[in-house]
Protein backbone atom coordinates (compact mmCIF):
# COMPACT_ATOMS: atom_id res chain seq x y z
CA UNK A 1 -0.04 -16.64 19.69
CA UNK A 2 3.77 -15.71 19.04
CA UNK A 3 5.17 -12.46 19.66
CA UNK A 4 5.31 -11.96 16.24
CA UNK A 5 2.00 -13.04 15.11
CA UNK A 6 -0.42 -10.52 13.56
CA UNK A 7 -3.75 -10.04 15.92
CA UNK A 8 -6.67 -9.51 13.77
CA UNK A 9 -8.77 -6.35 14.23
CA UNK A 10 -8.34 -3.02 15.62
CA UNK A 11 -5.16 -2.12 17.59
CA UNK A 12 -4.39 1.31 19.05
CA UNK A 13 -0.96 3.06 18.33
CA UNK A 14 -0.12 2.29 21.83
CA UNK A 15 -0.88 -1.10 22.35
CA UNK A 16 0.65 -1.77 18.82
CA UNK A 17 3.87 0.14 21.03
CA UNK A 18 3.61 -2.06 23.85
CA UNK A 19 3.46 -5.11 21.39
CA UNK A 20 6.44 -4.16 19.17
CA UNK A 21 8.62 -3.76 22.99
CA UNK A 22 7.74 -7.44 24.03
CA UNK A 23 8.54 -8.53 20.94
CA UNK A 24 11.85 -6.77 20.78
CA UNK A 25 13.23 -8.82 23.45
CA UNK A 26 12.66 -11.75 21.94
CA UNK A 27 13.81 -11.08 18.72
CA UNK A 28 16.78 -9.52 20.27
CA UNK A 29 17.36 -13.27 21.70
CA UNK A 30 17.55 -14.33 18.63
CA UNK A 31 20.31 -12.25 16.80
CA UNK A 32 22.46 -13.07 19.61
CA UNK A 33 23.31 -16.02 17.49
CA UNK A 34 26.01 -15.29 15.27
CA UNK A 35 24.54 -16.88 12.05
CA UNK A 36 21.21 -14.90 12.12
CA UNK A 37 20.98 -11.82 9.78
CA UNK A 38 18.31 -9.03 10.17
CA UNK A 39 17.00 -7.64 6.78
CA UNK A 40 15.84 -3.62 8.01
CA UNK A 41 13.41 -2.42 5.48
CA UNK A 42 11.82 1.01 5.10
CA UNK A 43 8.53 1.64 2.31
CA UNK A 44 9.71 4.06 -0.09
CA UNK A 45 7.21 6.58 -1.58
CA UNK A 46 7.12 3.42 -4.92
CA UNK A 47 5.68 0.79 -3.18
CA UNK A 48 8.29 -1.31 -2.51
CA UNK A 49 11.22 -1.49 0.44
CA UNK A 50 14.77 0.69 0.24
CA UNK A 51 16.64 -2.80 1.82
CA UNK A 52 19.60 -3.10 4.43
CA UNK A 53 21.04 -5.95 5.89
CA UNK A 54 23.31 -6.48 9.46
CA UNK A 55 24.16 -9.61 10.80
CA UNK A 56 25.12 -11.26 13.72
CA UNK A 57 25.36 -9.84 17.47
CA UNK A 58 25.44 -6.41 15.42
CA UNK A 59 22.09 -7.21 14.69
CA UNK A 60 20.44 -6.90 18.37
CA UNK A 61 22.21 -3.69 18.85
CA UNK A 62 20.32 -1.88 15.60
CA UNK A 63 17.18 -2.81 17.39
CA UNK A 64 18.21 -0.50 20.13
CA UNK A 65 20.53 2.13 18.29
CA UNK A 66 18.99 2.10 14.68
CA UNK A 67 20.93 2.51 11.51
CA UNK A 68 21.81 4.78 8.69
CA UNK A 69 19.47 5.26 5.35
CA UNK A 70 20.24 8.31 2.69
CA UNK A 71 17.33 10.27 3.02
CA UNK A 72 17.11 10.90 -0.75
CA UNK A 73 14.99 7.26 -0.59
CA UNK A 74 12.11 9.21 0.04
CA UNK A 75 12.42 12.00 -2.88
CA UNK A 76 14.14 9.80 -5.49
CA UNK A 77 12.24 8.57 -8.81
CA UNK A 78 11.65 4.59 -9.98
CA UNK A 79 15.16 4.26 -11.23
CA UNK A 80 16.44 5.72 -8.01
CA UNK A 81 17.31 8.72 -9.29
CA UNK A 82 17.06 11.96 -7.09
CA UNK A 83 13.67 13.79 -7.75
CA UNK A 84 14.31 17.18 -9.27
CA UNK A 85 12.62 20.32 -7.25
CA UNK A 86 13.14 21.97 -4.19
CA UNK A 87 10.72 22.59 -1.42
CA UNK A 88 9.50 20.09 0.37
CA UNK A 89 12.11 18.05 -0.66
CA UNK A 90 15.46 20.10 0.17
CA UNK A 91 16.10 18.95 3.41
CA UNK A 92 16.29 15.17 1.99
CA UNK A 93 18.23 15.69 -1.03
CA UNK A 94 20.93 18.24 0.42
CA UNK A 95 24.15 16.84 1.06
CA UNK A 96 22.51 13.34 0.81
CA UNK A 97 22.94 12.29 4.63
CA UNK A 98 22.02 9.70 6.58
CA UNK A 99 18.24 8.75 8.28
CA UNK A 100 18.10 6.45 11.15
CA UNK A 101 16.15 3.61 10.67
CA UNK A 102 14.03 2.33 13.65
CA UNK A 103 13.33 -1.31 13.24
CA UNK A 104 9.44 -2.00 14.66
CA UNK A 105 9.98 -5.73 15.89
CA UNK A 106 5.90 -5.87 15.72
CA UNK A 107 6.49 -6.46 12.33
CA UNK A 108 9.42 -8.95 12.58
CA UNK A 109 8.97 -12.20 9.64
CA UNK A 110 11.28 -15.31 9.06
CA UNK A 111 12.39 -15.07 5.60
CA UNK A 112 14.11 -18.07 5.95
CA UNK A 113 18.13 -19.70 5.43
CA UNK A 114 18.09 -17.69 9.38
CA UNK A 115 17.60 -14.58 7.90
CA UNK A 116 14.57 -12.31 9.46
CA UNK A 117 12.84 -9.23 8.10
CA UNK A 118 11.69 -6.40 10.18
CA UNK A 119 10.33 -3.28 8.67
CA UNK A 120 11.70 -0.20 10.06
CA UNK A 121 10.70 3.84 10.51
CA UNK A 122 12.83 6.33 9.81
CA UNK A 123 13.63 9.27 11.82
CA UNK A 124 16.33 12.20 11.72
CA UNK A 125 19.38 12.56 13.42
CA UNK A 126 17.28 14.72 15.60
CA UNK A 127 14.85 11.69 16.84
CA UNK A 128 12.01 13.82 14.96
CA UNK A 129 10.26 11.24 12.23
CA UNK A 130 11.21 12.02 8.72
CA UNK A 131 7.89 13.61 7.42
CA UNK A 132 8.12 12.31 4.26
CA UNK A 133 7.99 8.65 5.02
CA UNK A 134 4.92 6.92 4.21
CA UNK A 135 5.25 5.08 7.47
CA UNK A 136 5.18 8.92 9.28
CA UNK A 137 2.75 9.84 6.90
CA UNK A 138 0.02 7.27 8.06
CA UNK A 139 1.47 7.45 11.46
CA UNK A 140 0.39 10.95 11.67
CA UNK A 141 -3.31 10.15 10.40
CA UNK A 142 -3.45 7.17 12.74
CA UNK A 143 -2.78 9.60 15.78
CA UNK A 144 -5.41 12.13 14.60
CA UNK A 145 -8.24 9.86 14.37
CA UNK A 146 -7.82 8.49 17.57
CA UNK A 147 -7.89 11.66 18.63
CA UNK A 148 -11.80 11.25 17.64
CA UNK A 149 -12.03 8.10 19.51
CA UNK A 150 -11.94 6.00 16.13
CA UNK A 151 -9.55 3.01 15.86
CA UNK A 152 -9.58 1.47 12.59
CA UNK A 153 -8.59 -2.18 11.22
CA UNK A 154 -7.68 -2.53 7.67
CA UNK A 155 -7.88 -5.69 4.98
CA UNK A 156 -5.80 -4.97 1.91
CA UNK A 157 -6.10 -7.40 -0.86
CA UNK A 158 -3.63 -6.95 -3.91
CA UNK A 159 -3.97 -9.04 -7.47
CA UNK A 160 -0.87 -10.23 -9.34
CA UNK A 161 -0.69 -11.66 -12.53
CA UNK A 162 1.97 -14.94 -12.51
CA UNK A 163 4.01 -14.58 -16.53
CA UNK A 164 6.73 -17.24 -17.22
CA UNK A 165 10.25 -16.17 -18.50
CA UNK A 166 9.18 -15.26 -21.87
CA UNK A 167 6.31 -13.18 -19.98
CA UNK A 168 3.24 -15.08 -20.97
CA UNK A 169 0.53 -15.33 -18.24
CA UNK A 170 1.18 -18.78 -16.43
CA UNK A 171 -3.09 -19.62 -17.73
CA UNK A 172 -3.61 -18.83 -20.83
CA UNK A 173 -7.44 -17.33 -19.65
CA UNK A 174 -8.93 -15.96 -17.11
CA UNK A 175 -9.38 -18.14 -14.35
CA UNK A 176 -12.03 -16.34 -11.80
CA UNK A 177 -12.28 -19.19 -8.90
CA UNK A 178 -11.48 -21.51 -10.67
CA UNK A 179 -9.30 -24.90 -9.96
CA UNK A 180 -9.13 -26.58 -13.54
CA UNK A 181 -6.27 -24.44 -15.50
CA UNK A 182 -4.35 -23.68 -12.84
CA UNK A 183 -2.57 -26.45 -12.43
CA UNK A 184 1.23 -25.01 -13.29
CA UNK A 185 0.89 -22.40 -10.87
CA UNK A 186 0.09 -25.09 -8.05
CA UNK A 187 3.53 -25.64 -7.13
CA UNK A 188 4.56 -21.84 -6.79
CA UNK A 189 1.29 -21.63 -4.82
CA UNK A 190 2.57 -24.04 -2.59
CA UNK A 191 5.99 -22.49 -1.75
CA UNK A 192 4.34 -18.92 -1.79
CA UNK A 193 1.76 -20.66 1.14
CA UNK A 194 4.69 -21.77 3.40
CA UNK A 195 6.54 -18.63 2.49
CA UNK A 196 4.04 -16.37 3.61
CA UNK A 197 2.55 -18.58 7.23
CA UNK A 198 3.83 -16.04 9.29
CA UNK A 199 1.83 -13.05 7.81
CA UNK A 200 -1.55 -14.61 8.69
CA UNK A 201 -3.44 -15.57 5.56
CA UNK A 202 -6.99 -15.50 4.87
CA UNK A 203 -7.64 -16.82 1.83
CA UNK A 204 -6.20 -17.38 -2.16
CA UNK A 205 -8.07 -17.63 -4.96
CA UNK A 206 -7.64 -17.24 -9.05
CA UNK A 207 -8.67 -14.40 -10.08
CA UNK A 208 -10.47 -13.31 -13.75
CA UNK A 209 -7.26 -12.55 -15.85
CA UNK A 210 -4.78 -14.97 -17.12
CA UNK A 211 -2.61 -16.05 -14.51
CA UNK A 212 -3.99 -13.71 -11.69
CA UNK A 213 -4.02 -14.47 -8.35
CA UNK A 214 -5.25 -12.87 -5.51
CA UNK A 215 -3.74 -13.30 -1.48
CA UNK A 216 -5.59 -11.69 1.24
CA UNK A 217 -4.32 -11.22 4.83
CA UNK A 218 -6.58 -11.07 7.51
CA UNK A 219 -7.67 -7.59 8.59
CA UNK A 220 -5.36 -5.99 11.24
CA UNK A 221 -4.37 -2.42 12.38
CA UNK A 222 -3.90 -0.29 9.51
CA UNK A 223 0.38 -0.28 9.79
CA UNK A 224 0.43 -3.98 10.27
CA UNK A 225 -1.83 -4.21 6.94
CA UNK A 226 -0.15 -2.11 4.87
CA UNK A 227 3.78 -3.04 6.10
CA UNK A 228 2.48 -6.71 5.12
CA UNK A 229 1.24 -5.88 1.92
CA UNK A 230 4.72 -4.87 1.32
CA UNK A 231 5.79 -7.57 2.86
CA UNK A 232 3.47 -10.24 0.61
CA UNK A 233 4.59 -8.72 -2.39
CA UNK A 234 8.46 -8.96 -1.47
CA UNK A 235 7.95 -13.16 -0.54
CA UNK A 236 5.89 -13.08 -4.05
CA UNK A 237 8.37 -11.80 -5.85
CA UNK A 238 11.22 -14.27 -3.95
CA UNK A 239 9.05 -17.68 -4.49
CA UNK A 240 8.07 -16.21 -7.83
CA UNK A 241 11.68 -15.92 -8.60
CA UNK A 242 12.77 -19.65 -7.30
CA UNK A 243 10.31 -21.10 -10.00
CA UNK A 244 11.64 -18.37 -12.50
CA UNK A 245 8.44 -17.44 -12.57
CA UNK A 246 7.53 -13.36 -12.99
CA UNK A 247 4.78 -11.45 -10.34
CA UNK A 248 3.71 -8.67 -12.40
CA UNK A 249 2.09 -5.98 -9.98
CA UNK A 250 1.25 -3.36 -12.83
CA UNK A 251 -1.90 -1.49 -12.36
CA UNK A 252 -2.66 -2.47 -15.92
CA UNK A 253 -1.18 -5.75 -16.63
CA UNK A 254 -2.34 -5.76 -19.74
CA UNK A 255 -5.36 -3.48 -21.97
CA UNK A 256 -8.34 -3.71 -20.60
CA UNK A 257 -7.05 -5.76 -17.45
CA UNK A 258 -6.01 -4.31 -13.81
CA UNK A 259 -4.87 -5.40 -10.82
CA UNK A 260 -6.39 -3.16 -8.09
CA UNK A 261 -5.12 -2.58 -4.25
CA UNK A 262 -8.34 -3.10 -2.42
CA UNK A 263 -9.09 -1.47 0.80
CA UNK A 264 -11.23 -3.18 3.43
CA UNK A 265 -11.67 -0.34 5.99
CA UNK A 266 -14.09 -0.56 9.42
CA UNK A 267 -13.90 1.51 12.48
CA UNK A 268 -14.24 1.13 16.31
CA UNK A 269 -15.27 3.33 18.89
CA UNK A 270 -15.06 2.15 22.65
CA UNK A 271 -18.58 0.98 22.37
CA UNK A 272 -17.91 -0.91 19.54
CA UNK A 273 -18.26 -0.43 15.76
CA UNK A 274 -18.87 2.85 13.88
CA UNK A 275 -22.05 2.14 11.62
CA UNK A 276 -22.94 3.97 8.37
CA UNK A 277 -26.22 5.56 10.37
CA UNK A 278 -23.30 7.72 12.23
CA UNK A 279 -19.43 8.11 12.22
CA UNK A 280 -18.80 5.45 9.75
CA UNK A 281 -21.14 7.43 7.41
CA UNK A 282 -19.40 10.47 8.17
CA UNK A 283 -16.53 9.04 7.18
CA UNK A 284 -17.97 7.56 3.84
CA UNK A 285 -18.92 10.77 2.30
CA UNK A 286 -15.80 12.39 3.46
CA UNK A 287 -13.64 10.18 1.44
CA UNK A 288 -16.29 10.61 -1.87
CA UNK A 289 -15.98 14.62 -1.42
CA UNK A 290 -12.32 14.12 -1.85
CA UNK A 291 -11.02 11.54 -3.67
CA UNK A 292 -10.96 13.19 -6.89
CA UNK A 293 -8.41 15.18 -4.91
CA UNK A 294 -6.22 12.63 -3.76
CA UNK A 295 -6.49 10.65 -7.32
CA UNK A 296 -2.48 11.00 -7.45
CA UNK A 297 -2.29 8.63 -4.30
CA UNK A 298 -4.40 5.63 -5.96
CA UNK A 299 -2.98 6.63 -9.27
CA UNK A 300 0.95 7.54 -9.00
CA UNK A 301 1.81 6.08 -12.39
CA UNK A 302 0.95 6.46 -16.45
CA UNK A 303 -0.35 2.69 -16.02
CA UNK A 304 -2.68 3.51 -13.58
CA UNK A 305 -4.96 5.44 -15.67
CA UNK A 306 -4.77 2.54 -18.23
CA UNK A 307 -6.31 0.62 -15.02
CA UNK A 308 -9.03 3.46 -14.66
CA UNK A 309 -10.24 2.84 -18.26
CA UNK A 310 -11.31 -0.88 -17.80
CA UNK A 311 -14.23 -0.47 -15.71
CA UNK A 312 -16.67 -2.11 -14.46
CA UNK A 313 -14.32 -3.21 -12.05
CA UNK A 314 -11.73 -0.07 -12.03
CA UNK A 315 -14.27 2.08 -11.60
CA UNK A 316 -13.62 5.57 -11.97
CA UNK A 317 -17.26 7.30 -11.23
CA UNK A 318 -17.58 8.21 -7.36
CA UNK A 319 -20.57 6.03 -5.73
CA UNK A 320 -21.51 3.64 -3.42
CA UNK A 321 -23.70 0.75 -2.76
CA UNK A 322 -24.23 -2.15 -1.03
CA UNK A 323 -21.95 -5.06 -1.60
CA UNK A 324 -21.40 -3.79 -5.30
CA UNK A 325 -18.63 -4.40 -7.24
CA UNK A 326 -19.05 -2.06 -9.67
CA UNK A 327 -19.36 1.14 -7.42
CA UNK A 328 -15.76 2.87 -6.45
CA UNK A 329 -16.75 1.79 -2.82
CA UNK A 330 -18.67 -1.39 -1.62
CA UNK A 331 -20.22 -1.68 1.84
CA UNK A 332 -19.56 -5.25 3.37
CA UNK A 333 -20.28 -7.13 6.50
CA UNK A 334 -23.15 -7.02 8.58
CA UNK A 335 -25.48 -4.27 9.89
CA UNK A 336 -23.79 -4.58 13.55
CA UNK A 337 -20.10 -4.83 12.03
CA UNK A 338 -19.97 -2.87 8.58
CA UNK A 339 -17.01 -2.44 7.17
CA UNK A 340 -16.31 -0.34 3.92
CA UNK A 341 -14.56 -1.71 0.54
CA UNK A 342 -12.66 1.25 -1.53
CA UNK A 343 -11.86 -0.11 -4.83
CA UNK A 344 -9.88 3.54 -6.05
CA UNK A 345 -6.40 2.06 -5.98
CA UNK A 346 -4.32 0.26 -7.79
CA UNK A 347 -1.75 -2.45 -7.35
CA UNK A 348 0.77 0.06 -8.19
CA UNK A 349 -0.43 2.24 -5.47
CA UNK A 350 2.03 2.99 -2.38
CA UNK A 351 -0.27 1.18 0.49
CA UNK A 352 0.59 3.39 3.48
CA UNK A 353 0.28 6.58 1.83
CA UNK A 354 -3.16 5.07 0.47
CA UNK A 355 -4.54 4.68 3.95
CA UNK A 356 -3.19 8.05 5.42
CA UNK A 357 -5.35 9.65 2.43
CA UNK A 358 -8.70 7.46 3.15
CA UNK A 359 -8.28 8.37 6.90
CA UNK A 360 -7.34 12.02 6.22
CA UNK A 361 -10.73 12.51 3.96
CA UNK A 362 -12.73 10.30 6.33
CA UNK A 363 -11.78 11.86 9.29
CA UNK A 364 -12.26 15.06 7.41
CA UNK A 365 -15.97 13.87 6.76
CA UNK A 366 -16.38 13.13 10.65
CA UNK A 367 -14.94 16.23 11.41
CA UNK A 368 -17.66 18.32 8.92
CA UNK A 369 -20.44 16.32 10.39
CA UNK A 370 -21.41 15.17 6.44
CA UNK A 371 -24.03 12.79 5.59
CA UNK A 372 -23.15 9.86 2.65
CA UNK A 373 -25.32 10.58 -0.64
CA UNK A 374 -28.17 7.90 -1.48
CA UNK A 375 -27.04 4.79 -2.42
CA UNK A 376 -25.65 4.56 -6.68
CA UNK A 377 -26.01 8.27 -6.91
CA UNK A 378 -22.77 9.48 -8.32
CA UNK A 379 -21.03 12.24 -6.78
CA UNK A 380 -17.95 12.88 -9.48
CA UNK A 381 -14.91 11.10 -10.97
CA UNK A 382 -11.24 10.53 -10.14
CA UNK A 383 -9.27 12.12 -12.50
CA UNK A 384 -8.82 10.42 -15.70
CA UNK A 385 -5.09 11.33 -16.81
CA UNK A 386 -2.15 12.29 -15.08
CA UNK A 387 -2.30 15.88 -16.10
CA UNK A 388 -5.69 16.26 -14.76
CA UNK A 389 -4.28 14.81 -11.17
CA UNK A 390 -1.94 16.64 -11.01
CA UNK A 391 -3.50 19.56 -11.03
CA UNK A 392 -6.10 18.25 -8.63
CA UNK A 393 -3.07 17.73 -6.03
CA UNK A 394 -1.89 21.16 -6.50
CA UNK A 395 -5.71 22.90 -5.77
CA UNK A 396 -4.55 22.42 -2.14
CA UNK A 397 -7.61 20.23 -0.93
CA UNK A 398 -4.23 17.36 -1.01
CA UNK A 399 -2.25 19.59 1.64
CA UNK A 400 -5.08 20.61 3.56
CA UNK A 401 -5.37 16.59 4.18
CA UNK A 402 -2.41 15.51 4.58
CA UNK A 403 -0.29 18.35 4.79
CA UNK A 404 1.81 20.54 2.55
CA UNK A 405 5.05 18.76 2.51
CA UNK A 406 3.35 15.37 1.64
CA UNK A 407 1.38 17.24 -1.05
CA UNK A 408 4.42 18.84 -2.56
CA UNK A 409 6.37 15.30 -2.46
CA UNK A 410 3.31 13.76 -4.22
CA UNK A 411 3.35 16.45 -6.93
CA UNK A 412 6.86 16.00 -7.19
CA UNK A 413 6.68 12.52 -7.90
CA UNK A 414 3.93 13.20 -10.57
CA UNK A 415 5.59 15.23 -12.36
CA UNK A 416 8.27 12.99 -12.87
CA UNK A 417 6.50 10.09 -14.13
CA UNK A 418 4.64 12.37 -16.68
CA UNK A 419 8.19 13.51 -17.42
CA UNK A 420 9.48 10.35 -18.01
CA UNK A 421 6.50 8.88 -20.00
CA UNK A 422 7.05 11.88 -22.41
CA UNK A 423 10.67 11.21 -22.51
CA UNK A 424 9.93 7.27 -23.51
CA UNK A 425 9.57 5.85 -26.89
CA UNK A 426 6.58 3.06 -26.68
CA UNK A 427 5.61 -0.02 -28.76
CA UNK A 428 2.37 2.04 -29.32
CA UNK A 429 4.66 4.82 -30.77
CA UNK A 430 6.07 2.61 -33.08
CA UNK A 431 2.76 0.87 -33.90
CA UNK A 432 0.78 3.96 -34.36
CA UNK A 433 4.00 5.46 -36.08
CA UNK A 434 4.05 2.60 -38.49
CA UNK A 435 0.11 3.07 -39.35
CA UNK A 436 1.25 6.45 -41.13
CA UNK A 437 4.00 5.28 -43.51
């Protein structure tokens, strides 16, 4: 195994620490050469990376010294635009300074053309993590339920939907494991497989939609999973690119379609794995009581809740059952090794912030010594529009979770996108528009 190679299963925030140090001297070797470049990325509240890039010998000294990020990447909008609102929020809009970024060389990739990737934290002036990162976010979550003795390892699989240059899907149906009819995305498939060696995948398969695909990593601690989700999706979108090819990561690629951020969640306790007759269960109905709460974290966009309409397979109604499909979450595995499937989020969804929620309401569940309802017996909804989520984040169940500042960012970021979607003139404007003339 490399220093950089992903080990599969649970990991503990310090021996994830001790890993990212060994690792740091060798990738410090090599930036020593002159022609290497380091690309420093930090996840943004959007689900994607705010992007710097140092090269040469300059390079190995940002591993130990860091470097500057304007803090307004973590309160600014889609279009990078500064959120409006105070609060919360002040202290990373004022004056627009600088963040240090803190490169984790656990996470370092070969992005090729000697150019690596390394995905960084960010931190204040101070040294005191910037609260608002997603990164600090599930950070802070990771640290609390290990303060229960729970250590948790994470699967995330996300769907994408491949569209040529005049945006049609790159199958012209849906293609659910299927071989035959997906023969012009083979050669993308192929670059996208040597592209993404590094991160440790599991396994790639068509999925039901035109041109959807689905990549799955194998499961790892939950930082690792979700900075290489991120990291997936940027390669994706690179290979994608080089065969001027489109990956569409809408919640709702089209009506009545989705493309969902699934969760594979399992937890382990010094003698071994949590099972659904005690803390894992515990953590189950935790998550049920509040995920109506935290809808705005699977659902941060107007497309989401286009995703939430097309169930079966979106599904919106709270229950769960054994290796269902159809319920919100799906127990997997076997009895001696469960591990839990939430199906809540989107593709859309920012991944970090998505496990800080489930492990704030799980470990909430543990905490409250709850019991998971029967099997298929529904226990509520998410909410079902943007307004109604919003005002679900603002009951307070969201801050008591994951704390106020996060809960006021989140809000912040709603409001926006209902903003801006009211703002927007649509095809289905002009459609229904033209239906009245």
């Amino acid at each position: 195994m490399t220093p950089f190679a992903r080990p599969v299963g649970p990991r503990s925030l310090a021996a994830r620490a001790s890993a990212g140090a060994m690792a740091g001297e060798i990738l410090r070797r090599v930036l020593d050469d002159e022609g290497t470049r380091l690309l420093l990325l930090v996840p943004d509240p959007h689900a994607r990376f705010a992007a710097a890039e140092v090269g040469g010998p300059f390079a190995a000294e940002v591993l130990d010294d860091g470097y500057g990020v304007c803090s307004y990447v973590f309160a600014w909008t889609p279009d990078r635009e500064p959120l409006p609102g105070g609060g919360a929020l002040s202290p990373y809009l004022g004056g627009f300074g600088d963040l240090r970024m803190r490169p984790d060389p656990a996470t370092a990739v070969p992005l090729g053309d000697r150019t690596w990737a390394v995905v960084c934290d960010a931190e204040w002036p101070s040294g005191e993590p910037a609260g608002l990162a997603p990164r600090s976010v599930l950070r802070v979550q990771l640290a609390a339920l290990e303060e229960h003795g729970l250590v948790p390892s994470a699967g995330i699989e996300h769907e994408v939907v491949f569209r040529d240059a005049d945006g049609a899907p790159l199958t012209s149906h849906g293609v659910d494991y299927a071989l035959g009819g997906t023969e012009r995305l083979a050669p993308l498939l192929a670059s996208l497989r040597e592209a993404a060696a590094g991160l440790g995948v599991e396994s790639v398969r068509a999925e039901c939609h035109p041109g959807q695909y689905e990549v799955v990593l194998r499961h790892r601690d939950p930082l690792a999973a979700c900075d290489d989700a991120l990291l997936l999706q940027l390669l994706t979108r690179r290979v994608a690119a080089r065969h001027d090819v489109r990956a569409d990561y809408l919640a709702a690629p089209e009506p009545g379609q989705g493309n969902s951020c699934h969760v594979h969640l399992s937890l382990s306790t010094t003698d071994g794995p949590a099972t659904l007759s005690g803390q894992l269960g515990a953590f189950l109905a935790g998550v049920l009581r509040d995920a109506q709460a935290l809808t705005a974290v699977w659902a941060p966009t107007w497309n989401s809740y286009t995703r939430l309409r097309t169930a079966s397979f979106s599904p919106r109604v709270l229950r769960w059952g054994p290796d269902d499909r159809t319920a919100a979450v799906r127990l997997c595995g076997p009895p001696a090794s469960p591990r839990l499937e939430f199906r809540f989020a989107g593709a859309d969804a920012q991944p970090h912030l998505v496990l800080a929620a489930l492990l704030a309401s799980g470990r909430a569940g543990i905490a409250d010594g709850l019991a998971p309802p029967e099997p298929g017996v529904e226990v509520g909804s998410l909410a079902p529009t943007p307004w109604e989520a919003l005002a679900a984040l603002e009951e307070g169940r969201a801050a008591a979770l994951l704390g106020e500042d996060v809960a006021q960012q989140q809000a912040a970021l709603l409001r926006e996108e209902i903003a801006a979607g009211l703002d927007g003139v649509t095809d289905l404007h002009r459609r229904r528009g033209a239906l009245r003339s």
